[in-house]
N, C-alpha and C. Protein backbone atom coordinates (compact mmCIF):
# COMPACT_ATOMS: atom_id res chain seq x y z
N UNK A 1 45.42 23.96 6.64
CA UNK A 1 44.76 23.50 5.43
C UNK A 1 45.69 22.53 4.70
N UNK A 2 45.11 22.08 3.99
CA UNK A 2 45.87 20.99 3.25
C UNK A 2 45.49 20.79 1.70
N UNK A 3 46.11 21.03 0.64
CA UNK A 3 45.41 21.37 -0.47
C UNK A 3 46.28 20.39 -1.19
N UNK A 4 44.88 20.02 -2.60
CA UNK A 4 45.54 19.03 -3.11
C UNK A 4 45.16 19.62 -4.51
N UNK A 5 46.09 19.08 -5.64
CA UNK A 5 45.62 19.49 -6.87
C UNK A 5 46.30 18.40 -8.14
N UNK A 6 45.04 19.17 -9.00
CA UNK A 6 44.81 17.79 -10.16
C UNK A 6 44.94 18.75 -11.31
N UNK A 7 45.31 18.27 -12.28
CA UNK A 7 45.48 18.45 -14.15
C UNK A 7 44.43 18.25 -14.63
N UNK A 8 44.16 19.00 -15.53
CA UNK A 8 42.91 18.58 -16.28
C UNK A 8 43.67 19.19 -17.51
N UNK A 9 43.93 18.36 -18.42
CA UNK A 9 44.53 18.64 -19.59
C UNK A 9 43.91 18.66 -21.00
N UNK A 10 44.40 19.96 -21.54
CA UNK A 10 43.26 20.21 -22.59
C UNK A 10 44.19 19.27 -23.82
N UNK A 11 45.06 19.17 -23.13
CA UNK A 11 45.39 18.46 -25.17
C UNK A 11 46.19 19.63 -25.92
N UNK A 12 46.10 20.13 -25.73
CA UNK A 12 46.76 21.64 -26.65
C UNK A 12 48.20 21.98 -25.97
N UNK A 13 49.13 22.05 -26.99
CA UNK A 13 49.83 22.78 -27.26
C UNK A 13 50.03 24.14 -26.98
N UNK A 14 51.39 24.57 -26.52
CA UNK A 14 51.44 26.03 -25.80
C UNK A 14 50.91 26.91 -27.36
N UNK A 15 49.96 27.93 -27.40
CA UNK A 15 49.73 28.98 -28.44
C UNK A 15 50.83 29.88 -28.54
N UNK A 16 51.36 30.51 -27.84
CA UNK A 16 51.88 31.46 -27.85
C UNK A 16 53.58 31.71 -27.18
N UNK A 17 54.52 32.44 -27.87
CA UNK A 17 55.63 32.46 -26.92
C UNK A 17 55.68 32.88 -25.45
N UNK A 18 56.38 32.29 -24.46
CA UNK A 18 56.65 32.89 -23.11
C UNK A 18 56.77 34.64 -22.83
N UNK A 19 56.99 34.72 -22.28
CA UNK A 19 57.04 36.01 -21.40
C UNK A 19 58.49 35.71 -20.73
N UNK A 20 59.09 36.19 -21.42
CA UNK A 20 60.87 36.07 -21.10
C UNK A 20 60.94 37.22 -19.76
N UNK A 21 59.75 37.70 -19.29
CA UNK A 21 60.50 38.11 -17.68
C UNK A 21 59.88 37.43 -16.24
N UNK A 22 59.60 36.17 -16.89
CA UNK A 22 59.06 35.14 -15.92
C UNK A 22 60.28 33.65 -16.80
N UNK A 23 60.77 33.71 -16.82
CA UNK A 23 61.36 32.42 -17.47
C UNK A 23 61.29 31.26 -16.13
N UNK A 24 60.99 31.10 -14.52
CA UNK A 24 61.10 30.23 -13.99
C UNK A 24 59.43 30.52 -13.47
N UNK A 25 58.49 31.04 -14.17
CA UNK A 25 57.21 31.01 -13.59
C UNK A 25 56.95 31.88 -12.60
N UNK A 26 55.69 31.94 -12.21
CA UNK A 26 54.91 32.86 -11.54
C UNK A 26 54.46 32.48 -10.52
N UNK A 27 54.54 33.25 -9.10
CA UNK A 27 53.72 32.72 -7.97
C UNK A 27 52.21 33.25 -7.84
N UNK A 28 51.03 32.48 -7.87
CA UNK A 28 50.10 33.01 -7.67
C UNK A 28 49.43 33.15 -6.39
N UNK A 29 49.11 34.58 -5.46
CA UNK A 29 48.94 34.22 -4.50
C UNK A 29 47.21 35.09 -4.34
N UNK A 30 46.19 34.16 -4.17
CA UNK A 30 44.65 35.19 -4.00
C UNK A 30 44.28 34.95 -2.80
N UNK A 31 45.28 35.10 -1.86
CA UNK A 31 44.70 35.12 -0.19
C UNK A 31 44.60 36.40 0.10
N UNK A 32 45.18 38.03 -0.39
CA UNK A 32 45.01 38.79 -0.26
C UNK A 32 45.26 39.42 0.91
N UNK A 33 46.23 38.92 1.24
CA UNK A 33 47.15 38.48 3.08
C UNK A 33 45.89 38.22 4.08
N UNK A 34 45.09 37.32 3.51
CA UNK A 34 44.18 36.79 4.72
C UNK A 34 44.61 35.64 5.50
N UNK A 35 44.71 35.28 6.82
CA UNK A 35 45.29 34.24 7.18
C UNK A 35 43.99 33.38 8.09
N UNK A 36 43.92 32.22 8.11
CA UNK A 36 45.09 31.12 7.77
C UNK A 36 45.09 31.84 6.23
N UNK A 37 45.99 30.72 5.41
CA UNK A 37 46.47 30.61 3.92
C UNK A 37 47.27 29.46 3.89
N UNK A 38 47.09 28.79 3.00
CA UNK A 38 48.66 27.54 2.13
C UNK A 38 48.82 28.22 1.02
N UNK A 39 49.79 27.24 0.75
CA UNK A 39 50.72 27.94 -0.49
C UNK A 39 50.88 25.98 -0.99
N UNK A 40 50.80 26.09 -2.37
CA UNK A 40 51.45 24.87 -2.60
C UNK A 40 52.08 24.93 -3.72
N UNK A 41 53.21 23.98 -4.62
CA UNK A 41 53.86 24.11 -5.18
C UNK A 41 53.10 23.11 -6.76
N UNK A 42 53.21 23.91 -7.37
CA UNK A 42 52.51 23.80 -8.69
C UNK A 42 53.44 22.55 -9.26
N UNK A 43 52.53 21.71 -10.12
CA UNK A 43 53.94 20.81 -11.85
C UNK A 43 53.81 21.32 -12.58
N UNK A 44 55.32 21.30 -13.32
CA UNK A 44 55.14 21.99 -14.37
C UNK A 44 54.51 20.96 -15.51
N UNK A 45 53.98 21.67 -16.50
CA UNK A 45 53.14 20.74 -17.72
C UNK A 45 53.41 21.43 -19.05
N UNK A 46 53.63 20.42 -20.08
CA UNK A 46 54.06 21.18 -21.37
C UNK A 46 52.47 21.46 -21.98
N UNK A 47 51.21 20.83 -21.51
CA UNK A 47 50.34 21.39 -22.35
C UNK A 47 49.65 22.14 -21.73
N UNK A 48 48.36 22.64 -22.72
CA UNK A 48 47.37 23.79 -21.97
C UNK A 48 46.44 23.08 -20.88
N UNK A 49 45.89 23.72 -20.11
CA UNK A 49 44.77 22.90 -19.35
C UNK A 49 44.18 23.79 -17.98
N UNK A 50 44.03 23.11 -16.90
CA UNK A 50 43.74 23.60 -15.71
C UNK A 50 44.37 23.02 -14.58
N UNK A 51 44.43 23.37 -13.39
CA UNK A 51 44.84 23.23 -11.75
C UNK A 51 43.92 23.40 -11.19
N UNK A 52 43.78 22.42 -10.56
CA UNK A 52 41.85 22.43 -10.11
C UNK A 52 42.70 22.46 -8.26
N UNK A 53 42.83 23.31 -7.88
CA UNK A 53 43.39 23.43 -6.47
C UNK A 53 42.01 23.22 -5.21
N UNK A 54 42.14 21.89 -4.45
CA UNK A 54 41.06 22.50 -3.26
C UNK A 54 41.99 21.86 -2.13
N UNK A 55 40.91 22.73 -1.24
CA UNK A 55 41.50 22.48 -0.09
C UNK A 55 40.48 21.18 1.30
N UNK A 56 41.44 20.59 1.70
CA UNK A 56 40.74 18.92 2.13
C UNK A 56 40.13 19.62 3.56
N UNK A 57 39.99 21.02 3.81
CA UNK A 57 39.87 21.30 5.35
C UNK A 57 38.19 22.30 4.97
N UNK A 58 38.10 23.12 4.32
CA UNK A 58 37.20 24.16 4.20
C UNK A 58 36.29 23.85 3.12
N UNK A 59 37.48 22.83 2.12
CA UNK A 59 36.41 22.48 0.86
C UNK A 59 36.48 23.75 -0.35
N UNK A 60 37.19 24.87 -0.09
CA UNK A 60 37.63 25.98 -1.17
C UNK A 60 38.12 24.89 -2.18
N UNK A 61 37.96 25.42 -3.85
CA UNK A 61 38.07 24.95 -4.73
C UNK A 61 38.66 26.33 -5.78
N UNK A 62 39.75 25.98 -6.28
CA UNK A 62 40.20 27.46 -7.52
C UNK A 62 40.73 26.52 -8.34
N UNK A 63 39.97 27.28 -9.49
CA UNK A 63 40.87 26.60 -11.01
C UNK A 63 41.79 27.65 -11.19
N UNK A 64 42.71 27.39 -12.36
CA UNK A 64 43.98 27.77 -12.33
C UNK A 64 44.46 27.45 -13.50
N UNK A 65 44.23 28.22 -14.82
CA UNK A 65 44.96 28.07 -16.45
C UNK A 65 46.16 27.93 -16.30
N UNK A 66 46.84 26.65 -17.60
CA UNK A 66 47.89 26.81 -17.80
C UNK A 66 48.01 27.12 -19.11
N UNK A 67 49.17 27.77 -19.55
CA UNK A 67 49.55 27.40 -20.80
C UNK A 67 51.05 26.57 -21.83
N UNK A 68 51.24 25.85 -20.86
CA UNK A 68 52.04 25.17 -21.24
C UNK A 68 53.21 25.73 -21.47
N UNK A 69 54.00 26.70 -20.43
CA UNK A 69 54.54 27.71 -20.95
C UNK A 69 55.79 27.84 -19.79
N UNK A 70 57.20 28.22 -19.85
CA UNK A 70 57.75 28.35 -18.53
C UNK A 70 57.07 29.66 -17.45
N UNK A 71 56.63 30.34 -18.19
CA UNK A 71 56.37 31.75 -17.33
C UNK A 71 54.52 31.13 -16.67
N UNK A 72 53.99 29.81 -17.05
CA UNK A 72 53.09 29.36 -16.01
C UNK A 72 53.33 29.29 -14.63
N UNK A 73 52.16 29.46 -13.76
CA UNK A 73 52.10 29.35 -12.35
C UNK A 73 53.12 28.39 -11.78
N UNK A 74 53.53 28.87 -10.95
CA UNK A 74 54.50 27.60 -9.99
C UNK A 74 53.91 27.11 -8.67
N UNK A 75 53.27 28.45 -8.15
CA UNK A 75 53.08 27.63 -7.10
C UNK A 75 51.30 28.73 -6.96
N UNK A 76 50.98 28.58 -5.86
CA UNK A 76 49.42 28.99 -5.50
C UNK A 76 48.54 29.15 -3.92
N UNK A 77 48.69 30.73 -3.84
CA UNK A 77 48.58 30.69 -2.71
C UNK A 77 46.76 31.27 -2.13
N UNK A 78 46.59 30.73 -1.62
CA UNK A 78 44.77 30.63 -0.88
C UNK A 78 44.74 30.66 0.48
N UNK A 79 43.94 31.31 0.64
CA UNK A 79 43.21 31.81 1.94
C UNK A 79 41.66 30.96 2.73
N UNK A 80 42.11 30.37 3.56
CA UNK A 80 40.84 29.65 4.41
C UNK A 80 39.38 30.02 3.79
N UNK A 81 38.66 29.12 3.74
CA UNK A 81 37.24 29.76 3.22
C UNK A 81 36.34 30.03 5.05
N UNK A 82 37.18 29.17 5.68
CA UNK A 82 36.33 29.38 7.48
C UNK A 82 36.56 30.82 7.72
């Protein structure tokens, strides 16, 4: 698979303080150890918004909140929709 992903930025400002036991972010993984799977590596972004993650092989599509925050997603892991 091959997954690509886009920002969709709300404009906003982080609301709230971090979560000081993530200070380098979070891996998100909803493959649920199904394989195939990718993994890809998240940007970081100072505002709020979304990660519109799909994949160029199956056509799977996951959004993905940010909050502008260090303890946001880093990276994102998905499971084949075939």
């Amino acid at each position: 698979m091959t997954l690509h992903v886009e920002f969709e930025d709300s404009g906003k400002p982080p609301q709230c303080p971090p979560n000081p036991a993530y200070p380098d972010g979070i891996d998100v993984d909803s493959s649920g150890g199904r394989l195939p799977a990718c993994r890809v590596k998240l940007p970081k972004v100072v505002t709020t918004g979304l990660f519109i993650v799909r994949c160029n092989v199956c056509h799977k599509a996951v959004a993905i909140t940010t909050a502008g925050r260090p303890d946001d997603p880093r990276s994102f892991t998905m499971d084949c929709k075939r």
